[in-house]
N, C-alpha and C. Protein backbone atom coordinates (compact mmCIF):
# COMPACT_ATOMS: atom_id res chain seq x y z
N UNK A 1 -0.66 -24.85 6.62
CA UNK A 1 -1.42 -24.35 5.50
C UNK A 1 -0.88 -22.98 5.13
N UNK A 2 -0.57 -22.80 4.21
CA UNK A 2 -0.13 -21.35 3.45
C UNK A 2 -1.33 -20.36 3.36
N UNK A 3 -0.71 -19.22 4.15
CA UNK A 3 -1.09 -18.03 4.59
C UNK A 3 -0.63 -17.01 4.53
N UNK A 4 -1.61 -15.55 4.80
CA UNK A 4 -0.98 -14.45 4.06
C UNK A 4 0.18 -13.99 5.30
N UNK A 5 -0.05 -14.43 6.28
CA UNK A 5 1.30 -14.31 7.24
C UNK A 5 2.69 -15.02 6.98
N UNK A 6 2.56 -16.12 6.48
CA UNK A 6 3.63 -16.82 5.76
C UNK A 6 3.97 -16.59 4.93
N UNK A 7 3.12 -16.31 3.93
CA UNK A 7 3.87 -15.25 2.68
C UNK A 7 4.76 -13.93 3.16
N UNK A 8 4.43 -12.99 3.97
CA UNK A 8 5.11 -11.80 4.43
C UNK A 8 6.06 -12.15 5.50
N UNK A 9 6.23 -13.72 6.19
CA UNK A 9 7.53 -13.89 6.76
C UNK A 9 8.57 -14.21 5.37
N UNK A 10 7.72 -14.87 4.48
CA UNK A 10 8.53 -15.23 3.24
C UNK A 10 9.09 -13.99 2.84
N UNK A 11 8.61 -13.17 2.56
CA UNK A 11 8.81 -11.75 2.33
C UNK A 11 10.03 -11.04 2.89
N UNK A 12 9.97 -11.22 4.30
CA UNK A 12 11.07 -10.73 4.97
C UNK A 12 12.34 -11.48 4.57
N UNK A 13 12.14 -13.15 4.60
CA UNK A 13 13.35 -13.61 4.39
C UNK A 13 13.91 -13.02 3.29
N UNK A 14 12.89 -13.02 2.00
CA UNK A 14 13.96 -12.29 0.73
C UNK A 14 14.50 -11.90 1.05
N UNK A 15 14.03 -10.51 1.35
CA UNK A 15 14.50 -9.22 2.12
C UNK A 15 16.05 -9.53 2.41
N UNK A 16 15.95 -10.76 3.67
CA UNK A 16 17.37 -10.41 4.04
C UNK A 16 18.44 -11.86 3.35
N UNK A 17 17.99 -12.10 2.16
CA UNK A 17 18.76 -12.39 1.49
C UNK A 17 18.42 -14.23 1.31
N UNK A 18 17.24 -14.49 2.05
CA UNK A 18 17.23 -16.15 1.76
C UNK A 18 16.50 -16.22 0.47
N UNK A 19 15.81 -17.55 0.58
CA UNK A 19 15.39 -18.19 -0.69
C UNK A 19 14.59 -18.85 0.21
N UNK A 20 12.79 -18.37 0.46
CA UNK A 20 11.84 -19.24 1.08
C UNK A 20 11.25 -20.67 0.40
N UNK A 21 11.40 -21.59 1.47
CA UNK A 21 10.58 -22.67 0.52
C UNK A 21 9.43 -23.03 1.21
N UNK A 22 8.81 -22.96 1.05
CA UNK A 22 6.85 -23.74 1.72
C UNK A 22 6.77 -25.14 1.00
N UNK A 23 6.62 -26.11 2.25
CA UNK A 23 6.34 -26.99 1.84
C UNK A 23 4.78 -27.30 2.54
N UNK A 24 3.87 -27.95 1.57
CA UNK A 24 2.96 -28.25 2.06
C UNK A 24 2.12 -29.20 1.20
N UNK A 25 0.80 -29.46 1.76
CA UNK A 25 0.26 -30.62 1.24
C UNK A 25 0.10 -30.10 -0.36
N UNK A 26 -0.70 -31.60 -1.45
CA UNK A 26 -0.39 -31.06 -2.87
C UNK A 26 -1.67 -30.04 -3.10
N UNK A 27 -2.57 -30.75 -2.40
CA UNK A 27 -3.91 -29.68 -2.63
C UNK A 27 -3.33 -27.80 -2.21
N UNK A 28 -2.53 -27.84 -1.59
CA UNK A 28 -2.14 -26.15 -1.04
C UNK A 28 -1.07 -26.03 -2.02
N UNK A 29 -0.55 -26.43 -2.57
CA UNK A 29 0.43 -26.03 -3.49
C UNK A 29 -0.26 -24.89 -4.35
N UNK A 30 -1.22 -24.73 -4.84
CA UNK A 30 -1.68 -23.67 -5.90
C UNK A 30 -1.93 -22.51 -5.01
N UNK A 31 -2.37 -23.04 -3.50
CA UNK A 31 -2.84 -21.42 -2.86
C UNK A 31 -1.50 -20.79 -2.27
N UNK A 32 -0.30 -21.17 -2.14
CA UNK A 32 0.41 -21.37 -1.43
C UNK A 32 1.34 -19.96 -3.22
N UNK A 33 1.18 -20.79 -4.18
CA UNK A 33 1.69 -19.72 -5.25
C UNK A 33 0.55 -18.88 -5.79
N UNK A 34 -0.21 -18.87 -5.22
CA UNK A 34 -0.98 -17.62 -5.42
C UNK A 34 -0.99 -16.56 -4.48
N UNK A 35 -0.78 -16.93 -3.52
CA UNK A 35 -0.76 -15.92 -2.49
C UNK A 35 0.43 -15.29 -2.89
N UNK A 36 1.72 -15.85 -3.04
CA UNK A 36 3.19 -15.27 -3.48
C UNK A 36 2.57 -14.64 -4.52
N UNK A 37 1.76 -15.03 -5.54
CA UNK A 37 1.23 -13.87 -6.59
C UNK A 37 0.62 -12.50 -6.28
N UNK A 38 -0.04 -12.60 -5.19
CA UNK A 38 -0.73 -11.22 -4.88
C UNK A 38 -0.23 -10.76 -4.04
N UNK A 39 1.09 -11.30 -3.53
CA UNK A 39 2.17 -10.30 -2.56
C UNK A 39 3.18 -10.11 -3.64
N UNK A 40 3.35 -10.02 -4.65
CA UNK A 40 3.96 -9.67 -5.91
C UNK A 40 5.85 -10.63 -5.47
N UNK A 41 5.56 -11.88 -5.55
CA UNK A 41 6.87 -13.01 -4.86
C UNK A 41 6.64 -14.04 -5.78
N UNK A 42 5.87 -14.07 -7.05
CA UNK A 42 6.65 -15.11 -7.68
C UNK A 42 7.39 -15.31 -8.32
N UNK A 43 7.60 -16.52 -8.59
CA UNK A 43 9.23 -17.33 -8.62
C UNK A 43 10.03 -16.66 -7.88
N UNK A 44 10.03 -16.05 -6.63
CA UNK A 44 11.05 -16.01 -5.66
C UNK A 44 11.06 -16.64 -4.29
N UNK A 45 9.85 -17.87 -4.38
CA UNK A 45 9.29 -18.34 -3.03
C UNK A 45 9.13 -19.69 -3.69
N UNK A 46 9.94 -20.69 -3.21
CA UNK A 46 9.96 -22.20 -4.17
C UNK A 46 8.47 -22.92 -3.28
N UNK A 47 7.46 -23.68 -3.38
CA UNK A 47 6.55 -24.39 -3.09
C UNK A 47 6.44 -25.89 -3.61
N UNK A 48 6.82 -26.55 -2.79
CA UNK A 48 6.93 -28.17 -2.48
C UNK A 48 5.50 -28.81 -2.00
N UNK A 49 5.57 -29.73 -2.62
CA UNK A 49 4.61 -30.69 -2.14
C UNK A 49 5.41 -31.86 -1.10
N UNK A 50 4.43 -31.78 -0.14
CA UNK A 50 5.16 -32.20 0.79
C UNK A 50 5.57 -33.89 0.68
N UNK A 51 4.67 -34.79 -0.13
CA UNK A 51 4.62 -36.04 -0.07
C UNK A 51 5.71 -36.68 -1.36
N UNK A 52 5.86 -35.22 -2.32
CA UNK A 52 7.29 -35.68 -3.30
C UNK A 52 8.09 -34.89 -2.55
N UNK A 53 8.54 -34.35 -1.81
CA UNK A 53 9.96 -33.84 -1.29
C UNK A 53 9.95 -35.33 -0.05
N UNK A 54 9.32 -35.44 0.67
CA UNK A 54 9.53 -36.36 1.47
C UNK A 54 9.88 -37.98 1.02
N UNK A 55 9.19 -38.22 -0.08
CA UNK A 55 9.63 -39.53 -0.99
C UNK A 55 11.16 -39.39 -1.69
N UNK A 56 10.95 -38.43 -1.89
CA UNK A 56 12.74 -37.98 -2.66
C UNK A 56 13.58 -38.03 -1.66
N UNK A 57 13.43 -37.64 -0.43
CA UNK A 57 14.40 -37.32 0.69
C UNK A 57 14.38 -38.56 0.89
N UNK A 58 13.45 -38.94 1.49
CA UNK A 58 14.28 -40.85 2.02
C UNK A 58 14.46 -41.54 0.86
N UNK A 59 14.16 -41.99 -0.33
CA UNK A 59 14.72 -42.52 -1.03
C UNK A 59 16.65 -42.47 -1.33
N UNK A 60 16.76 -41.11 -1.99
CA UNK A 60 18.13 -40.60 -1.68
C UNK A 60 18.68 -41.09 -0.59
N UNK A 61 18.67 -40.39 0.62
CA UNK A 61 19.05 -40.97 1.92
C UNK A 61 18.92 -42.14 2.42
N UNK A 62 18.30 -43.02 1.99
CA UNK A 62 18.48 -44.69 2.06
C UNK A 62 19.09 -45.68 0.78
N UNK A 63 19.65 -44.50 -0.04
CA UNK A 63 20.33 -44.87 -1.04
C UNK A 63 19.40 -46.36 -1.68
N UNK A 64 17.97 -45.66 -1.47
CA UNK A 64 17.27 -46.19 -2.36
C UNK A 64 17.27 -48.15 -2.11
N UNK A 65 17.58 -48.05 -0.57
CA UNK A 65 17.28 -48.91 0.18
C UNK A 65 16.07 -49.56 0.70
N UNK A 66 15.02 -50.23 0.62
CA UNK A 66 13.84 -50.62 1.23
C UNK A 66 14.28 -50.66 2.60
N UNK A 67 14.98 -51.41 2.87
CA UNK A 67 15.50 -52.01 3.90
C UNK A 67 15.52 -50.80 5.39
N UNK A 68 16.40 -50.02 5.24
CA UNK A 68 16.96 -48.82 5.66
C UNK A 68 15.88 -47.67 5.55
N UNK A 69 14.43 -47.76 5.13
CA UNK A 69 13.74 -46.63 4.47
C UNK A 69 13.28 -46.15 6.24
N UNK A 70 12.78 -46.85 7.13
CA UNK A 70 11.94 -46.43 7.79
C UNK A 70 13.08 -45.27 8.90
N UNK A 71 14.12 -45.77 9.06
CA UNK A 71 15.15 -45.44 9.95
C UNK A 71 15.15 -44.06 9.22
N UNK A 72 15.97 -43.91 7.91
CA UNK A 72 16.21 -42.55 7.38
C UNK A 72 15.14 -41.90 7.48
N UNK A 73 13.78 -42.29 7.34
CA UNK A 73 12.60 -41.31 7.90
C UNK A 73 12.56 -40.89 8.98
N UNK A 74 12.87 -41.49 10.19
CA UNK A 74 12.90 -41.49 10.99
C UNK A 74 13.75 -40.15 11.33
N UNK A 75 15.08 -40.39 11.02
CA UNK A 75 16.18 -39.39 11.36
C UNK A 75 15.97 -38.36 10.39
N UNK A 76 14.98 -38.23 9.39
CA UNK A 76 14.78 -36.95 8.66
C UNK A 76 13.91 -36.13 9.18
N UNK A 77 12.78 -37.00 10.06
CA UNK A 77 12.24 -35.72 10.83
C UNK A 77 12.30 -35.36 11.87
N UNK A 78 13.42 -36.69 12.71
CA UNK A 78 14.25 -35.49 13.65
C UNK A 78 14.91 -34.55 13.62
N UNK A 79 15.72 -34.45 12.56
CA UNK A 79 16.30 -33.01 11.95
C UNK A 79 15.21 -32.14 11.79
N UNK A 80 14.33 -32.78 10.85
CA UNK A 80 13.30 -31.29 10.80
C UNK A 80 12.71 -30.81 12.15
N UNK A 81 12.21 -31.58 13.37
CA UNK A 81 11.73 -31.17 14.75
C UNK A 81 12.39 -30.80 15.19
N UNK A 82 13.77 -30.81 15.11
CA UNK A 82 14.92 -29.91 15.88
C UNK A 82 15.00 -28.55 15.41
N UNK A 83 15.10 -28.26 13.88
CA UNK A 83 14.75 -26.99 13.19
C UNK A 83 13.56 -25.97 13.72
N UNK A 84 12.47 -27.40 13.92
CA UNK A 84 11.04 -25.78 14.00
C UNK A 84 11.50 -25.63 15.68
N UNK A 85 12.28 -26.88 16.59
CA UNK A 85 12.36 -26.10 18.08
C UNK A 85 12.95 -25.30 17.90
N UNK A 86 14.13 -25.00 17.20
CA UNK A 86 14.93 -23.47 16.97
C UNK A 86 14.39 -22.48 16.73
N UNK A 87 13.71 -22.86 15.52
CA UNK A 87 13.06 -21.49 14.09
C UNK A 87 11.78 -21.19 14.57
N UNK A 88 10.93 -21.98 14.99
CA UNK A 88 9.56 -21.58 15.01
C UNK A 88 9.32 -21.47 16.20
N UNK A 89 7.58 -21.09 16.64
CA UNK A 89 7.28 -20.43 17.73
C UNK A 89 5.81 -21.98 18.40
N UNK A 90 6.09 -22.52 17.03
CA UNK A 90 3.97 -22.96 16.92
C UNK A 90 4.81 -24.41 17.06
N UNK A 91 5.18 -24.95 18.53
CA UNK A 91 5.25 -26.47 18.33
C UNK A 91 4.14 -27.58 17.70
N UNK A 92 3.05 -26.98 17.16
CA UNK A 92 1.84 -27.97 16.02
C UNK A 92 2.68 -28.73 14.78
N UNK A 93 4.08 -27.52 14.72
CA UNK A 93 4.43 -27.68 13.42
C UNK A 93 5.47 -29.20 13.59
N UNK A 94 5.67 -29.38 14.71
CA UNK A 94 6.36 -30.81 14.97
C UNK A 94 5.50 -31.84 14.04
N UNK A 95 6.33 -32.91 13.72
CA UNK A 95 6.06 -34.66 13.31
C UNK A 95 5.78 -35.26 14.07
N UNK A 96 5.14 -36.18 14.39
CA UNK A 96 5.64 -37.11 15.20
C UNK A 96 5.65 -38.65 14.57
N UNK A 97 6.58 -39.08 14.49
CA UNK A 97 6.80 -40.71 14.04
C UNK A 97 7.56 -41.35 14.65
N UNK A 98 6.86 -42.68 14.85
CA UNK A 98 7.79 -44.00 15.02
C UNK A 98 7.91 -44.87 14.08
N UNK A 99 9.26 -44.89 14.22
CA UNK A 99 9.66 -46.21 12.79
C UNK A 99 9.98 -47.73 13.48
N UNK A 100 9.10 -48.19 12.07
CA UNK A 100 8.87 -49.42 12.31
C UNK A 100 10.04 -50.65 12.47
């Protein structure tokens, strides 16, 4: 959930030169750019909904395969669980899925 602590890690990343993206559910999408509003960060903090970035990603990546969909999900959020074991501190932020 987008928070005023996440906004000011967002903050830092500017700082040192990234481009933050928050992805989260669609209902948090508005609090998620408002908060970047009252830490004076918008349009410099991109905000995703998590259920169209995730439909776009396996689609693409299964080259728009039915067939192949559950696998590329599969291996998309092992990449992402490997990321937050690196990047983050809060293992909550893990997935967990089995494909069918």
């Amino acid at each position: 959930m987008p928070s005023e602590p996440l906004i000011q890690k967002c903050g830092v990343n500017i700082q040192a030169g990234c481009l933050p993206v928050i992805i989260t559910i669609f209902d948090r999408v508005k609090t998620a750019l408002d908060l970047a509003a009252d830490a004076d960060l918008s349009g410099r903090i991109e905000v995703w909904d998590i259920q169209q970035f995730l439909s776009t990603n396996i689609s693409e990546h299964s080259l728009f395969d039915g067939a192949v969909r559950n696998a590329k999900l599969a291996d998309i959020i092992e990449k992402y669980n490997a990321i937050i074991a690196r990047a983050e501190t809060d293992p909550s932020l893990r997935i967990e899925f089995k494909a069918k």
